[in-house]
C-alpha atoms as a PDB file:
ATOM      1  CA  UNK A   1      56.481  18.967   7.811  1.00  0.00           C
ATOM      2  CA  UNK A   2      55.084  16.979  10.770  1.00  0.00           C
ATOM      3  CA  UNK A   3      55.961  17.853  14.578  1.00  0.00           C
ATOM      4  CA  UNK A   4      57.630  15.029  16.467  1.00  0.00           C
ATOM      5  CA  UNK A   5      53.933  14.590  17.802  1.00  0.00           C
ATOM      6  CA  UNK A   6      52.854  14.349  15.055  1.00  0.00           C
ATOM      7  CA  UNK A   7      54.693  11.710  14.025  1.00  0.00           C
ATOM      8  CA  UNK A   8      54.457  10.276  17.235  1.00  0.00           C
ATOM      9  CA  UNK A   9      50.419  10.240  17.061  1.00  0.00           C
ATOM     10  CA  UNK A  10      50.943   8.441  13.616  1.00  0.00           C
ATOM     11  CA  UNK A  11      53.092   5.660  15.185  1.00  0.00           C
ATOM     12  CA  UNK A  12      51.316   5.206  18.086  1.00  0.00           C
ATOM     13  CA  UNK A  13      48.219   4.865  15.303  1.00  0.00           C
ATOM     14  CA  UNK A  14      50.317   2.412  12.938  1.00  0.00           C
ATOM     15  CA  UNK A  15      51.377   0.139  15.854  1.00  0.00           C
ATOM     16  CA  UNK A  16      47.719   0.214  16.916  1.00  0.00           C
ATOM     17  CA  UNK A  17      46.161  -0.840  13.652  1.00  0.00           C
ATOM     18  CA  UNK A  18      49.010  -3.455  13.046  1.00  0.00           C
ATOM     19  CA  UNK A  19      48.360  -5.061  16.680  1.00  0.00           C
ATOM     20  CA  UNK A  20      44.524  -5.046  15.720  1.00  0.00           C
ATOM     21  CA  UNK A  21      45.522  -6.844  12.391  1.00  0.00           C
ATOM     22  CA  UNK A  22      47.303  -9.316  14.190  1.00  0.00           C
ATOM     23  CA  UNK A  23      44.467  -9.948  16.769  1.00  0.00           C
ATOM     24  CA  UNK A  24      41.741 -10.018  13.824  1.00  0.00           C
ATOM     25  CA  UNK A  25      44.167 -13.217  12.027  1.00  0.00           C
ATOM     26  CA  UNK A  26      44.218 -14.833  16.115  1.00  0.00           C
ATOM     27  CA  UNK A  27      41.068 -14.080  16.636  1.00  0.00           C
ATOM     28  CA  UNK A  28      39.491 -17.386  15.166  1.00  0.00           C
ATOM     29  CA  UNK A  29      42.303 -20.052  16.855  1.00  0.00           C
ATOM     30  CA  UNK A  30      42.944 -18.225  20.669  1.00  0.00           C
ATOM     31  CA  UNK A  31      40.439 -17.890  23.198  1.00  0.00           C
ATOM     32  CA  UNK A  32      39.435 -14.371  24.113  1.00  0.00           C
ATOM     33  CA  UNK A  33      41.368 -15.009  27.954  1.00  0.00           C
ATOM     34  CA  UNK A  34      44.440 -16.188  26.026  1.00  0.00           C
ATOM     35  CA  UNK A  35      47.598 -14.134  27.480  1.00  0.00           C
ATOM     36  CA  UNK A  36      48.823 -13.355  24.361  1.00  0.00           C
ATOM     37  CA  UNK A  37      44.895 -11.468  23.772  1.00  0.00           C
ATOM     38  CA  UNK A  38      45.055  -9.867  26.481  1.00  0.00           C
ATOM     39  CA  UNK A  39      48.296  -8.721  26.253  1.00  0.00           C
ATOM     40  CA  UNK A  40      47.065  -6.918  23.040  1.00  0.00           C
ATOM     41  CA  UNK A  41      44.259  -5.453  24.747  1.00  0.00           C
ATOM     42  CA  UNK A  42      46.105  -4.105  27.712  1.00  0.00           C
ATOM     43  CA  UNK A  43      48.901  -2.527  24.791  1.00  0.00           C
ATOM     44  CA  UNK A  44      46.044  -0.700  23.182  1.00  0.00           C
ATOM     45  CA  UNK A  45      44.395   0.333  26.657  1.00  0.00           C
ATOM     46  CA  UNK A  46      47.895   1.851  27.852  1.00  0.00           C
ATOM     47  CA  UNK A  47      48.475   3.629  24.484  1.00  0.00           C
ATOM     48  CA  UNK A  48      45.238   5.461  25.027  1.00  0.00           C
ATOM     49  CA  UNK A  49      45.574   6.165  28.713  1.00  0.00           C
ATOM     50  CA  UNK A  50      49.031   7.941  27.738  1.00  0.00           C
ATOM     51  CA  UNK A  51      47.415  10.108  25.259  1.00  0.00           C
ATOM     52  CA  UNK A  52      44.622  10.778  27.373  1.00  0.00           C
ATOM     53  CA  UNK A  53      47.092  12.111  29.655  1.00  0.00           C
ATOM     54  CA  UNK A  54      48.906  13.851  27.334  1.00  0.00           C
ATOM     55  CA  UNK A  55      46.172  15.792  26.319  1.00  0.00           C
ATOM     56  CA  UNK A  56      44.337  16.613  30.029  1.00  0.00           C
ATOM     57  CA  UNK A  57      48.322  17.315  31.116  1.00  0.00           C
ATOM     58  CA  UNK A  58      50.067  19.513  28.089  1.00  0.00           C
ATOM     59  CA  UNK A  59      47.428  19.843  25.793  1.00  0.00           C
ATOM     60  CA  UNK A  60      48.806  21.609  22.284  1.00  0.00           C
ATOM     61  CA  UNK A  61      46.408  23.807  20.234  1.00  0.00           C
ATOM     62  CA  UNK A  62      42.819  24.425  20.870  1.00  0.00           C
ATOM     63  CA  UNK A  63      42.592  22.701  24.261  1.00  0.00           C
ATOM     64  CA  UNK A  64      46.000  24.721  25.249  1.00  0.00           C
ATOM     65  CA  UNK A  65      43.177  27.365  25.719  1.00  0.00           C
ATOM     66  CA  UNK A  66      40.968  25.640  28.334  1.00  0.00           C
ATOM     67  CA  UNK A  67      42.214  25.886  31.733  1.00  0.00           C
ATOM     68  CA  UNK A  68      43.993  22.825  33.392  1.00  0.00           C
ATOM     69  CA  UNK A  69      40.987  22.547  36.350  1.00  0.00           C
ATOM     70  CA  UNK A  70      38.658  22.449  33.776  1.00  0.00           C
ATOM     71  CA  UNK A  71      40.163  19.957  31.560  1.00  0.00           C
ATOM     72  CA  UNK A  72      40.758  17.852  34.754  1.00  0.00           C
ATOM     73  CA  UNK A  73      37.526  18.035  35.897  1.00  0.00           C
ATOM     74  CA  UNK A  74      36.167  16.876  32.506  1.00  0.00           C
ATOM     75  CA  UNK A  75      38.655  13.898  32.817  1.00  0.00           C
ATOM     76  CA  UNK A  76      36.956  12.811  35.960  1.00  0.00           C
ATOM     77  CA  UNK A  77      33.848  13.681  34.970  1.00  0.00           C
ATOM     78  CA  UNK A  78      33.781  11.062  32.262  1.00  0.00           C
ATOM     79  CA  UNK A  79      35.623   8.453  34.329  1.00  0.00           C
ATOM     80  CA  UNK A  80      33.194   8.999  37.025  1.00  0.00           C
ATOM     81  CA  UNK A  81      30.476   8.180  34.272  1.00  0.00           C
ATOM     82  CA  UNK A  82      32.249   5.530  32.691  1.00  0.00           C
ATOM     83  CA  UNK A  83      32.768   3.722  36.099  1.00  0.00           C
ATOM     84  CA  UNK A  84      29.221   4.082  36.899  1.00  0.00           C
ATOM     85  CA  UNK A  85      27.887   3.293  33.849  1.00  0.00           C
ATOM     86  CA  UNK A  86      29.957   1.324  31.387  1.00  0.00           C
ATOM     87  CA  UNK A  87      29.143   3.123  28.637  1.00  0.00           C
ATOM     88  CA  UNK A  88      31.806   4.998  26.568  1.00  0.00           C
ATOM     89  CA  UNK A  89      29.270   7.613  24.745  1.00  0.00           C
ATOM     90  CA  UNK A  90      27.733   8.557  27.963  1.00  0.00           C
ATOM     91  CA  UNK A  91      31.157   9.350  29.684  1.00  0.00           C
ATOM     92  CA  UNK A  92      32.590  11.040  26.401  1.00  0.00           C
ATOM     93  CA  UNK A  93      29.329  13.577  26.391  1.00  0.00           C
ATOM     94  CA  UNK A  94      29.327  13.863  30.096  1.00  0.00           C
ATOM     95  CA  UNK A  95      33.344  14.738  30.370  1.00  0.00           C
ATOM     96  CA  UNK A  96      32.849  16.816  27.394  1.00  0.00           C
ATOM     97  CA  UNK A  97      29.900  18.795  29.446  1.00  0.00           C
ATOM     98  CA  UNK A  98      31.932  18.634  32.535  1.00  0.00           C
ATOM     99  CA  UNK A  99      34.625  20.509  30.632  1.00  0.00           C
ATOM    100  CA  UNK A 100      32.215  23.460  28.798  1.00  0.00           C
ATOM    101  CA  UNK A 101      30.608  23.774  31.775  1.00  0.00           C
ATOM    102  CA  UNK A 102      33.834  24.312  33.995  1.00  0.00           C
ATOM    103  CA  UNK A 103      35.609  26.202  31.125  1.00  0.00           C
ATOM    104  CA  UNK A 104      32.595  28.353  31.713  1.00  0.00           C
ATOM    105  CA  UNK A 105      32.655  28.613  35.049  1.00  0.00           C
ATOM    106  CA  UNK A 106      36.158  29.609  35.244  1.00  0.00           C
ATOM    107  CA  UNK A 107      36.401  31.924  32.583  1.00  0.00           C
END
């Protein structure tokens, strides 16, 4: 049986895909700066942001084990790079580093 996050994940994931759907059919008659676009877009952002929080906050699981600083520090790591840079791999691999390397550091 699923746990409510779980089953939270999956409707967060449904929604997603259906808003996506729904913006692939609008695509061809709305303008990309059309409010009802970017309403969609800022959805989708604001989904992830939660569960980005959710996981540097009260991670379950594996990343229970790393310690909150270094998960944190990771987390601003990679929005450090992505602010800089604009460039999702390069923050993912350098949050990800940020997070070994502090996870490391504090034991």
């Amino acid at each position: 049986m699923l746990a409510a996050a779980d089953w939270a994940l999956l409707a967060v994931a449904v929604a997603c895909q259906g808003l996506r759907a729904l913006g692939l059919l609008l695509a061809g008659p709305l303008r990309p700066d059309h409010p009802f676009i970017r309403w969609a877009a800022s959805v989708a952002q604001a989904t992830l942001a939660a569960f980005v929080v959710l996981a540097v906050a009260a991670p379950s699981g594996a990343l229970a084990a790393i310690p909150w600083a270094a998960r944190l520090a990771g987390a601003g790591a990679a929005m450090a790079v992505l602010a800089a840079t604009d460039r999702i791999l390069a923050a993912l691999l350098a949050g990800l580093a940020c997070t070994l390397a502090a996870w490391a550091l504090l034991g």
